[in-house]
C-alpha atoms as a PDB file:
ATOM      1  CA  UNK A   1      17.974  16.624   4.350  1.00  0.00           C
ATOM      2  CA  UNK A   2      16.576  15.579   7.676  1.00  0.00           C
ATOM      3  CA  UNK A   3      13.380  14.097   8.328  1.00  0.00           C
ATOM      4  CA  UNK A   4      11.473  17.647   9.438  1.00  0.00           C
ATOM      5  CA  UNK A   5      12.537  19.689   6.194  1.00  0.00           C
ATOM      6  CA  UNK A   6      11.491  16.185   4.233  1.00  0.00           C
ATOM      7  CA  UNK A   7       8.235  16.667   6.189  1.00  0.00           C
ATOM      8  CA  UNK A   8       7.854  20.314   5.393  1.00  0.00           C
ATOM      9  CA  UNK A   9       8.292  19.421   1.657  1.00  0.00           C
ATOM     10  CA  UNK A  10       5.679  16.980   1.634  1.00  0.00           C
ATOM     11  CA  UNK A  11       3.233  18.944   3.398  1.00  0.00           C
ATOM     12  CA  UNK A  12       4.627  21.708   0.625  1.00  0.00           C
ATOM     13  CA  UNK A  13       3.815  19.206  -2.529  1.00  0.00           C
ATOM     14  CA  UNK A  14       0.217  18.054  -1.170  1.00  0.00           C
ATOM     15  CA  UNK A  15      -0.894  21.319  -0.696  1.00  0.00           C
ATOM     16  CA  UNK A  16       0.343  22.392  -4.214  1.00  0.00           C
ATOM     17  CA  UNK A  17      -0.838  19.266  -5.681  1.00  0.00           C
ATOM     18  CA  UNK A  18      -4.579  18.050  -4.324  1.00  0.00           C
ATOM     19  CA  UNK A  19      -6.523  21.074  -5.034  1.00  0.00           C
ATOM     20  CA  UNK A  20      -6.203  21.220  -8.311  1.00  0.00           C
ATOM     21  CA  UNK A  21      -8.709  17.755  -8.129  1.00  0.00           C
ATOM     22  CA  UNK A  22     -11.300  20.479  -6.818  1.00  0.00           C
ATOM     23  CA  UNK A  23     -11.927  20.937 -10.282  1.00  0.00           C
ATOM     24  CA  UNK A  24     -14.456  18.535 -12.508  1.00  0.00           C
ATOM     25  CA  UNK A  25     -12.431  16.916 -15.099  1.00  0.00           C
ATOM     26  CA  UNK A  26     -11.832  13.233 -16.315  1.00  0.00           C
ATOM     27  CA  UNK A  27     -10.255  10.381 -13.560  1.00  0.00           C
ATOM     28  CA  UNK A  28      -8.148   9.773 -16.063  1.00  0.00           C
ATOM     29  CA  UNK A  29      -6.373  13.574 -16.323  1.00  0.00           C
ATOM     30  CA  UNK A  30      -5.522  13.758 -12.776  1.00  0.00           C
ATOM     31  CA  UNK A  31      -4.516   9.529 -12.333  1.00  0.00           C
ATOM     32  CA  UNK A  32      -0.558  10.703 -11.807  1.00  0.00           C
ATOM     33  CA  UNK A  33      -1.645  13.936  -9.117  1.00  0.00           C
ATOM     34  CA  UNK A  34      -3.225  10.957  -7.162  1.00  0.00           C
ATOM     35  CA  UNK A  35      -0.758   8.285  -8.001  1.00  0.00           C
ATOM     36  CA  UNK A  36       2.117  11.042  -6.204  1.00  0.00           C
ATOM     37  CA  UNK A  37      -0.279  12.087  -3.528  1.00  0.00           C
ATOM     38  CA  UNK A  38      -0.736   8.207  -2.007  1.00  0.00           C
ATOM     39  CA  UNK A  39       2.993   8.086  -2.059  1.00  0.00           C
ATOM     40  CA  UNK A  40       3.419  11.347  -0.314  1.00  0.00           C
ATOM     41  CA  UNK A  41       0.512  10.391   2.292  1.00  0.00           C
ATOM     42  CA  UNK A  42       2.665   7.502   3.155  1.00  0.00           C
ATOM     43  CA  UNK A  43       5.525   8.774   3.147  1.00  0.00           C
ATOM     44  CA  UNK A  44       4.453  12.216   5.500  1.00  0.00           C
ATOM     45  CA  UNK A  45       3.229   9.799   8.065  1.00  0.00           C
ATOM     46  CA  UNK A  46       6.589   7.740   8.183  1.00  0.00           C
ATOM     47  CA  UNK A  47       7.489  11.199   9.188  1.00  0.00           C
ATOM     48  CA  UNK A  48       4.818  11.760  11.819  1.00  0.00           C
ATOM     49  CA  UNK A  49       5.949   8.736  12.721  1.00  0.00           C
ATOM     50  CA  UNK A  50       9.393   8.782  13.734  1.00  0.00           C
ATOM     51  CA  UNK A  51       9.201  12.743  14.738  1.00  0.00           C
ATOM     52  CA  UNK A  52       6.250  12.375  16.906  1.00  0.00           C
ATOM     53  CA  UNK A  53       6.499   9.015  17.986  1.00  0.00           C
ATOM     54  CA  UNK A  54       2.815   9.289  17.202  1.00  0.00           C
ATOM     55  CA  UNK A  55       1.065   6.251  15.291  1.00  0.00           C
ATOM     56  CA  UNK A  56      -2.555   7.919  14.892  1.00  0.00           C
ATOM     57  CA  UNK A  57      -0.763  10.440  12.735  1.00  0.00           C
ATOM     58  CA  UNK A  58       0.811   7.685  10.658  1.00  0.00           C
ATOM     59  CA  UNK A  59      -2.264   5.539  10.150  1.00  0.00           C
ATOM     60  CA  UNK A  60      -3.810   8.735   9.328  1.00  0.00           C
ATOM     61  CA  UNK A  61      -1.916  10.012   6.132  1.00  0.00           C
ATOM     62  CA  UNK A  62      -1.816   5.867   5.430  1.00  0.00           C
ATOM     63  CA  UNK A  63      -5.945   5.750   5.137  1.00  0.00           C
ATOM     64  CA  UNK A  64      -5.726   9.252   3.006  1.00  0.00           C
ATOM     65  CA  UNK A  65      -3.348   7.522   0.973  1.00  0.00           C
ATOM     66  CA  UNK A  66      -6.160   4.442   0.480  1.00  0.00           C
ATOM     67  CA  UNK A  67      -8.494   7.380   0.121  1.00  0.00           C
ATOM     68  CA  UNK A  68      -6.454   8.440  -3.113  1.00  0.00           C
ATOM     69  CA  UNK A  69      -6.321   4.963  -4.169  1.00  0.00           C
ATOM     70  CA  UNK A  70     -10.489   4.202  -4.092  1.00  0.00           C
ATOM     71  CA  UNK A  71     -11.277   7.725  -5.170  1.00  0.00           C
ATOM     72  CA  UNK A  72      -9.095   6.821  -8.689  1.00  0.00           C
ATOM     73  CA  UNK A  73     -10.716   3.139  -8.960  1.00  0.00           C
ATOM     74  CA  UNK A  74     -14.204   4.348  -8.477  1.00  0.00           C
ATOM     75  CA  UNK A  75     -13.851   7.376 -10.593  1.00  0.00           C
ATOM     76  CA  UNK A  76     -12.495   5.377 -13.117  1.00  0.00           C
ATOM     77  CA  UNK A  77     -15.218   2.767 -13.072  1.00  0.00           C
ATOM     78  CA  UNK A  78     -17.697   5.501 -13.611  1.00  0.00           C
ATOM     79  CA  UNK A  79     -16.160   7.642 -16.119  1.00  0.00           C
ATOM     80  CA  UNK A  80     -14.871   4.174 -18.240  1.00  0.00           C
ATOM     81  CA  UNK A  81     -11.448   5.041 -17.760  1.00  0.00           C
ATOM     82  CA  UNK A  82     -10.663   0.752 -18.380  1.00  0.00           C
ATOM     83  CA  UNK A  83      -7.832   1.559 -20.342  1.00  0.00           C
ATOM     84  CA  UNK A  84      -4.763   3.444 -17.723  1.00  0.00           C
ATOM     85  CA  UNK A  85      -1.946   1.912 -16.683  1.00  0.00           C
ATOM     86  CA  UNK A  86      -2.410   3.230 -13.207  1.00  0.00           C
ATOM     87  CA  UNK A  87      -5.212   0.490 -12.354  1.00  0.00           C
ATOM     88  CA  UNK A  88      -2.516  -2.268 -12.540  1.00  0.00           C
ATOM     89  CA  UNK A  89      -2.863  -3.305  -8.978  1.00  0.00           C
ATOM     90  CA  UNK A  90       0.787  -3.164  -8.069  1.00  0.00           C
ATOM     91  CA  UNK A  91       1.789   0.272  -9.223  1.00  0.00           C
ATOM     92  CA  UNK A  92       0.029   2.401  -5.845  1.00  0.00           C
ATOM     93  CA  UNK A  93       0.767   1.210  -2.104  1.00  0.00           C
ATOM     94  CA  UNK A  94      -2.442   2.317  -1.370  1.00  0.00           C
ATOM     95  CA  UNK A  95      -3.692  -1.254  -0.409  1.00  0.00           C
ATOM     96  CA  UNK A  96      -0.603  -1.840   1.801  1.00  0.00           C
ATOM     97  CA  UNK A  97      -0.909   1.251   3.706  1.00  0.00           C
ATOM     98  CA  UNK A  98      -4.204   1.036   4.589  1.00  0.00           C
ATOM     99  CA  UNK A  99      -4.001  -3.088   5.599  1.00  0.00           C
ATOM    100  CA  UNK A 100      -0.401  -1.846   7.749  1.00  0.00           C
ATOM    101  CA  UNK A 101      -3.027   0.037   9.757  1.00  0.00           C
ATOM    102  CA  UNK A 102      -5.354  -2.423  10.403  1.00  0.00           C
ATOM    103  CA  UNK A 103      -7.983  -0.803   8.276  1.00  0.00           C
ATOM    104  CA  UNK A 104      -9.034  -4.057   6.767  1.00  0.00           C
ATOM    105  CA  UNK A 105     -12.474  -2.728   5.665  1.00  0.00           C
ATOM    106  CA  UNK A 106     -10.997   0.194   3.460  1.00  0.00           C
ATOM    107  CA  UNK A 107      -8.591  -2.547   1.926  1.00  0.00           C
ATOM    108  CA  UNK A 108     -11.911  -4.528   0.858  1.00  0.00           C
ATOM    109  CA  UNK A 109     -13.194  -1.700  -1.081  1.00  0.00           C
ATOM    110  CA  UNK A 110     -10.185  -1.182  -2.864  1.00  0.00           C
ATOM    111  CA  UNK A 111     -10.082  -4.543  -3.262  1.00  0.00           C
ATOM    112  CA  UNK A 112     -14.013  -4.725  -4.701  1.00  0.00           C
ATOM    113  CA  UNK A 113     -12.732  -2.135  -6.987  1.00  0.00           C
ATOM    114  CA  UNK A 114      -9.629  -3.494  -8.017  1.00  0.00           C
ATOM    115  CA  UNK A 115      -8.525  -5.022 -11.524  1.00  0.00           C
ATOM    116  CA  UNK A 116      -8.507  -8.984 -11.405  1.00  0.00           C
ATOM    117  CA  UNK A 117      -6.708  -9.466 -14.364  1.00  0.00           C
ATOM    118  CA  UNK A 118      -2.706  -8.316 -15.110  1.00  0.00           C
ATOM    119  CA  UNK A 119      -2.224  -4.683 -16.455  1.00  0.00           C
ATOM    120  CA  UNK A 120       0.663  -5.744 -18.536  1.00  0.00           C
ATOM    121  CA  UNK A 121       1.152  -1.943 -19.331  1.00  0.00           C
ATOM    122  CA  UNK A 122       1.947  -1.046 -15.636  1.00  0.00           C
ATOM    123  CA  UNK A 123       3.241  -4.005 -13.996  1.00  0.00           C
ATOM    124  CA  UNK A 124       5.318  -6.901 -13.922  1.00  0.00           C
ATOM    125  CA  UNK A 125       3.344 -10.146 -13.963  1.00  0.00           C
ATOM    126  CA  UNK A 126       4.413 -11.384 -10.511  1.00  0.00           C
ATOM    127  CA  UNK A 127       4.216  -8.214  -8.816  1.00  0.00           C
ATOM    128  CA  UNK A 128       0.583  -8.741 -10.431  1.00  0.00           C
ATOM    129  CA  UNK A 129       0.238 -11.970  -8.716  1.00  0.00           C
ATOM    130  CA  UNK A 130       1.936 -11.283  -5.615  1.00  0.00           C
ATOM    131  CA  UNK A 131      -1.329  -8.226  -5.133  1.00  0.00           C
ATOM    132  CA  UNK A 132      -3.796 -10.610  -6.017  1.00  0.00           C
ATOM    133  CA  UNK A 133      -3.018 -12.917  -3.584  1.00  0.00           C
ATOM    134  CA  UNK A 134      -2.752 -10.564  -1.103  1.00  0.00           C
ATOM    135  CA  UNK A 135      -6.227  -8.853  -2.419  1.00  0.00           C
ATOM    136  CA  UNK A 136      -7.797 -12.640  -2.031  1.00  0.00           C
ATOM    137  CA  UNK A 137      -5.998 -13.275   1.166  1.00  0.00           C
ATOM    138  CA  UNK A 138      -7.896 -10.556   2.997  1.00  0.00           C
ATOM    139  CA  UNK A 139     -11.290 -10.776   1.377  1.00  0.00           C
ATOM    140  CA  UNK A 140     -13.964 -12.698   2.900  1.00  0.00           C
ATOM    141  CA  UNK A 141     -14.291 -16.152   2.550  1.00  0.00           C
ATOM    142  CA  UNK A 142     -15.708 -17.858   0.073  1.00  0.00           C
ATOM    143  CA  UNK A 143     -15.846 -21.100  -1.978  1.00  0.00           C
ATOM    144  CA  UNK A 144     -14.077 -20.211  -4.567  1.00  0.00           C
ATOM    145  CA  UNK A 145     -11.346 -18.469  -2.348  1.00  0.00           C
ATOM    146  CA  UNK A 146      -8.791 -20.830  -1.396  1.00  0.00           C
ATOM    147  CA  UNK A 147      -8.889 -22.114  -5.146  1.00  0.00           C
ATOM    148  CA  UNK A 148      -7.860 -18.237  -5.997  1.00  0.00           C
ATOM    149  CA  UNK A 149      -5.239 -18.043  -3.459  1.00  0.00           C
ATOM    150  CA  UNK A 150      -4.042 -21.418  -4.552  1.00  0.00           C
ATOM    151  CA  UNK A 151      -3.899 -20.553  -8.461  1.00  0.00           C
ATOM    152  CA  UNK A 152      -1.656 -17.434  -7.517  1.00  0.00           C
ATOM    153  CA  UNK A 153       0.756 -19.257  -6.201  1.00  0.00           C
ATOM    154  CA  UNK A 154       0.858 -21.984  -8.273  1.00  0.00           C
ATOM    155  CA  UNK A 155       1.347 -19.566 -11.477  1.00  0.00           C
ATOM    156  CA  UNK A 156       3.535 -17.330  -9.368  1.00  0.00           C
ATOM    157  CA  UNK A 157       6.011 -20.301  -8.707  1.00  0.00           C
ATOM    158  CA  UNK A 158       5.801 -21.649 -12.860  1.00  0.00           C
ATOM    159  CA  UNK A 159       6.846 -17.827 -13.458  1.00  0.00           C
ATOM    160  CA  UNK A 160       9.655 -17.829 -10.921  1.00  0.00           C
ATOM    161  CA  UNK A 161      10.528 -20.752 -13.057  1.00  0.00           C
ATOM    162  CA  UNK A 162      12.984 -21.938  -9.598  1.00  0.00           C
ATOM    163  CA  UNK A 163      14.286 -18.754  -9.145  1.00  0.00           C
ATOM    164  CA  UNK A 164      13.834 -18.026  -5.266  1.00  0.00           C
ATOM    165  CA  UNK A 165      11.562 -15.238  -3.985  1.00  0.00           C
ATOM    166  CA  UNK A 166      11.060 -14.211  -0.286  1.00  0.00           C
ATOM    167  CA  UNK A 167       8.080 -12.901  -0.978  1.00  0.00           C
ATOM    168  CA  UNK A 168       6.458 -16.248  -2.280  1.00  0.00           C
ATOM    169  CA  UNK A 169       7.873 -17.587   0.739  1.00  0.00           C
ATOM    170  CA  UNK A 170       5.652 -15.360   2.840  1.00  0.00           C
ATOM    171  CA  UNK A 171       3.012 -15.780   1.067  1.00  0.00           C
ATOM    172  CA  UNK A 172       3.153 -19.662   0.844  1.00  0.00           C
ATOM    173  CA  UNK A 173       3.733 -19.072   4.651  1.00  0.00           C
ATOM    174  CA  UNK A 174       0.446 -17.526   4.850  1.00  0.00           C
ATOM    175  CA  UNK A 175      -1.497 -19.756   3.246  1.00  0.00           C
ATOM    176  CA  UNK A 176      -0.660 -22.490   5.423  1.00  0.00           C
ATOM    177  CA  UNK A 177      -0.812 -20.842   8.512  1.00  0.00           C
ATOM    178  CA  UNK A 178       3.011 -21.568   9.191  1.00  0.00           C
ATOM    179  CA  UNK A 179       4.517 -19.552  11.596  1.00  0.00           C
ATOM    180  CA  UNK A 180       8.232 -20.758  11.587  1.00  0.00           C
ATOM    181  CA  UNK A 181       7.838 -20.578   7.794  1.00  0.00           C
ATOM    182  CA  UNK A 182       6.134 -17.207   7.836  1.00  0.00           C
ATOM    183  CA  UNK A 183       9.100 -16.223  10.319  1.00  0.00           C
ATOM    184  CA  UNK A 184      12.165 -17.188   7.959  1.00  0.00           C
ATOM    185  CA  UNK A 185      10.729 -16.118   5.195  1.00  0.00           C
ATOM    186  CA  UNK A 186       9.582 -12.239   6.878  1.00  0.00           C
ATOM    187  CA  UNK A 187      13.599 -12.106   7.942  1.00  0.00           C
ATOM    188  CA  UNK A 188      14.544 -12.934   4.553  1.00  0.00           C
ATOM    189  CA  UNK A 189      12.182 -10.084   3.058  1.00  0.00           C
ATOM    190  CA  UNK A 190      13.339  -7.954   5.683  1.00  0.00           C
ATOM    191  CA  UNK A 191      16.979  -8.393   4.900  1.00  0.00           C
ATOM    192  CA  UNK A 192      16.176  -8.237   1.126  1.00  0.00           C
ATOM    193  CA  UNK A 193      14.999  -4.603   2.017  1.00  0.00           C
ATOM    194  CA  UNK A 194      17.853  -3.590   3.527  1.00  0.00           C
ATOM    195  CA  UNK A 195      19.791  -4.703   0.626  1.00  0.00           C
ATOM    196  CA  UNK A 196      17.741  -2.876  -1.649  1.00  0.00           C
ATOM    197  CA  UNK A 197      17.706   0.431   0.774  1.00  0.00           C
ATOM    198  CA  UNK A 198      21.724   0.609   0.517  1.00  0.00           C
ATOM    199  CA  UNK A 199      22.185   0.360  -2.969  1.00  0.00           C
ATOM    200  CA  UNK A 200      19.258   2.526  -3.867  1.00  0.00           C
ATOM    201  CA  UNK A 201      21.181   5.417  -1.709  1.00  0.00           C
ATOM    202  CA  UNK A 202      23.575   5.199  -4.186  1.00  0.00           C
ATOM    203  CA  UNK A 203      21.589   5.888  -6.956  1.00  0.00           C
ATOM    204  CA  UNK A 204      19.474   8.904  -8.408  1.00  0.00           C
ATOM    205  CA  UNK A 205      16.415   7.547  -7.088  1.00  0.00           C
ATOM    206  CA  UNK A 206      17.649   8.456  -3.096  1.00  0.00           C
ATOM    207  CA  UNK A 207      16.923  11.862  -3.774  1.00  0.00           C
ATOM    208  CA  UNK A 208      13.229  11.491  -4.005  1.00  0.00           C
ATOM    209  CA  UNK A 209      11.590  13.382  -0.973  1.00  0.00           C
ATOM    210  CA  UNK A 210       9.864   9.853   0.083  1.00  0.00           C
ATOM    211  CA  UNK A 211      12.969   7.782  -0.069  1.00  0.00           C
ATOM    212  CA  UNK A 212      14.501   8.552   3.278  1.00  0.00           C
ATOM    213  CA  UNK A 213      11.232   8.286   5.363  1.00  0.00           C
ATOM    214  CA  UNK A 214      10.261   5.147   3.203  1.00  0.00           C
ATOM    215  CA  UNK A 215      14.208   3.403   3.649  1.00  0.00           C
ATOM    216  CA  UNK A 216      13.394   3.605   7.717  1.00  0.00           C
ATOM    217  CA  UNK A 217       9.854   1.906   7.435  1.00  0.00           C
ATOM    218  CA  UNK A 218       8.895  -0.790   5.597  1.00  0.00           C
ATOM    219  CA  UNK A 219       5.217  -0.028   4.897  1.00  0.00           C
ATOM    220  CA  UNK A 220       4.733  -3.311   3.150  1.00  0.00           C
ATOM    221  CA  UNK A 221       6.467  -5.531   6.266  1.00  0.00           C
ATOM    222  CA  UNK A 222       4.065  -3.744   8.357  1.00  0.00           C
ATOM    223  CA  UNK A 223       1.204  -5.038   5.970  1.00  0.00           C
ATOM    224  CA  UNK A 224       2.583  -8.424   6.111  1.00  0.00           C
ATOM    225  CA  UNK A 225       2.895  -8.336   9.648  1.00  0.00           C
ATOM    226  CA  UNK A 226      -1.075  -7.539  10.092  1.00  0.00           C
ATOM    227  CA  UNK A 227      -2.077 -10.330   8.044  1.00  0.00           C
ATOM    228  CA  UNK A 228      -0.628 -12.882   9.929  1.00  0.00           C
ATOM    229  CA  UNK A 229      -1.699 -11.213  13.098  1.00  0.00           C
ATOM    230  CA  UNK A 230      -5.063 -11.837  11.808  1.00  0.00           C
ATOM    231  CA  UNK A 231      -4.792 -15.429  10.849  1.00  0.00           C
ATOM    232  CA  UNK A 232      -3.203 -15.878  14.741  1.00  0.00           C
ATOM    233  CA  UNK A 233       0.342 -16.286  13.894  1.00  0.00           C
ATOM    234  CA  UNK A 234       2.367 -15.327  16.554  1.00  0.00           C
ATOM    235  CA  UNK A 235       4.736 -12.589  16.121  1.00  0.00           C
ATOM    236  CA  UNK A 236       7.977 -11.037  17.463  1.00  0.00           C
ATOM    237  CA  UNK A 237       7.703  -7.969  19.600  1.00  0.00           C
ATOM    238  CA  UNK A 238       9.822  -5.903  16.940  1.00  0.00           C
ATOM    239  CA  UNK A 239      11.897  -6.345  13.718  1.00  0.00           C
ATOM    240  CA  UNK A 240      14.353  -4.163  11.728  1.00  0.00           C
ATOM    241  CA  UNK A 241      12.168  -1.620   9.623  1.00  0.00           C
ATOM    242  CA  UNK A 242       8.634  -2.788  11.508  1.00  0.00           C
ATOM    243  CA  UNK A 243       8.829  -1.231  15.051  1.00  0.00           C
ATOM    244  CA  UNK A 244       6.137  -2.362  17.326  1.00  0.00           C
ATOM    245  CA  UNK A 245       5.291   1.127  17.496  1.00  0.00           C
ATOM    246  CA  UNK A 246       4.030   1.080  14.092  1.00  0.00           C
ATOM    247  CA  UNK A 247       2.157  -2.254  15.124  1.00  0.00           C
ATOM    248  CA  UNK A 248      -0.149  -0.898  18.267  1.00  0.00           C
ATOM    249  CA  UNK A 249      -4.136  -0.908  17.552  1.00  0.00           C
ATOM    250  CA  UNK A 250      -5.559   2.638  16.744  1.00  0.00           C
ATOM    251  CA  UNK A 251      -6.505   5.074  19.442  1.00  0.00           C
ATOM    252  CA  UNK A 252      -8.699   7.133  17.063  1.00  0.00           C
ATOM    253  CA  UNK A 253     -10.867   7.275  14.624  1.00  0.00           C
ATOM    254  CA  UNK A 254      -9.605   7.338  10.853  1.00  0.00           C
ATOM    255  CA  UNK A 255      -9.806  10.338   8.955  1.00  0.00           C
ATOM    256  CA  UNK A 256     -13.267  11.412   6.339  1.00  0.00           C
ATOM    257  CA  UNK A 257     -12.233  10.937   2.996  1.00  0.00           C
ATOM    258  CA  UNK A 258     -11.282  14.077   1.420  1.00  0.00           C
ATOM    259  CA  UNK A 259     -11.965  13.276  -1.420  1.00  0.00           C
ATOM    260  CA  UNK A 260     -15.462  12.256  -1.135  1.00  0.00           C
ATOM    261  CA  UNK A 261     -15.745  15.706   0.739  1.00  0.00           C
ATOM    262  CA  UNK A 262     -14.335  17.582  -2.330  1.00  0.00           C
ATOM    263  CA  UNK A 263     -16.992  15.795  -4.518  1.00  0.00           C
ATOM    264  CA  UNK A 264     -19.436  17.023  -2.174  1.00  0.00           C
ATOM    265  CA  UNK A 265     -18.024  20.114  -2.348  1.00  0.00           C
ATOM    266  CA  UNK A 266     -17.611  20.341  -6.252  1.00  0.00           C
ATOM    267  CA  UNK A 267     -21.663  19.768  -6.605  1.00  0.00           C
ATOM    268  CA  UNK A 268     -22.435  22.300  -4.424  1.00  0.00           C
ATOM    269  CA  UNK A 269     -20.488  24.710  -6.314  1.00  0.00           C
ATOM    270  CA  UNK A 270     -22.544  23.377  -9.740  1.00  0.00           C
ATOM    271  CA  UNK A 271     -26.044  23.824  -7.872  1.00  0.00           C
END
């Protein structure tokens, strides 16, 4: 299937599946619906992406996608849904997508929102702590921050128990402003990726909708990639699965929330 019909299908499966939250029931019902339509946001404006050569239209399905992701967390928080498996904070890309687009504010509120504890019931513990550094790394400073960042990785390297992991490499890169250690350890992850994209085509799992767009784009590079923009870290023009298209500043405004709108919406309908 080519990257239009995969686009048409997408479209196809939001539009079946995000209405039905125009009704008033419980977070906790409709957690997968949301959980599917984050990964279909992101994986429509890969799409956009590489058929239009347009990256408004990618950040834009990205923020809807963080969209999903607060709507769930808040909801959740009000209705006392503490319980679900879906608020372990590695389970959604949600966070990712919206920091690969620069949209560092939105990323804070999911972050504010966020679980700070392991969800052993939806996660593995270092894809827990991997998140949580992250979620720390982009927060605002303060005094207790660096100790945070510093406790994920030191618990994160007694789990690895010396088994390597690129990803602790980037994020040890990170945290020490490194770039030629940031550097080897981003071309490691990359070519980790790739890895991982060839033999999951030759498994079930390549005939999700999402995994073509998402084997092309590495959403969570891109993320990477911002974050040590940020920090001043200089950066290669391009890298396999991170085009510097997907890299340029914004040239409009993100999306409303639709979400928030169909709240709105839903309370007019009960007055």
């Amino acid at each position: 299937m080519g990257l239009a019909e995969t686009r048409e299908e997408l479209v196809d499966s939001l539009q079946e599946g995000v209405p039905d939250l125009m009704n008033e029931v419980p977070v906790a019902s409709v957690g997968g619906i949301l959980e599917d339509a984050a990964a279909e946001f992101q994986a429509l404006g890969i799409c956009n992406l590489l058929l239009y050569a347009d990256p408004d239209r990618f950040y834009e399905n990205l923020v809807r996608s963080g969209h999903s992701r607060r709507y769930f967390l808040r909801k959740s928080l009000e209705e006392g849904n503490m319980g679900d498996f879906r608020l372990a904070i590695s389970r959604w890309d949600s966070f990712l997508d919206v920091v690969a687009c620069g949209y560092f504010q939105l990323a804070r509120e999911i972050v504010a929102l966020s679980a700070i504890h392991w969800v052993s019931t939806g996660e593995y513990e270092d894809d827990f702590l991997y998140r949580y550094f992250l979620h720390n790394f982009i927060s605002p400073p303060d005094p207790q921050r660096d100790v945070r960042l510093q406790e994920a990785l030191s618990r994160w390297t007694a789990w690895l128990s010396g088994q390597p992991s690129t990803r602790l490499d980037c994020c040890a890169a990170l945290m020490a402003r490194d770039p030629s250690a940031f550097d080897k350890g981003f071309d490691d992850l990359l070519a980790q990726r790739q890895a991982e994209v060839a033999k999951q085509r030759k498994m079930v799992m390549a005939a999700d909708m999402g995994f073509e767009p998402r084997a092309k784009i590495f959403v969570e590079g891109l993320a990477l990639l911002r974050m040590a923009k940020a920090i001043g870290l200089i950066l290669r023009a391009d890298y396999p699965l991170c085009p510097a298209i997907a890299r340029v500043a914004p040239t409009r405004s993100f999306p409303e929330d639709i979400f928030l709108e169909m709240e709105r919406e839903r309370a007019q309908g009960g007055g």
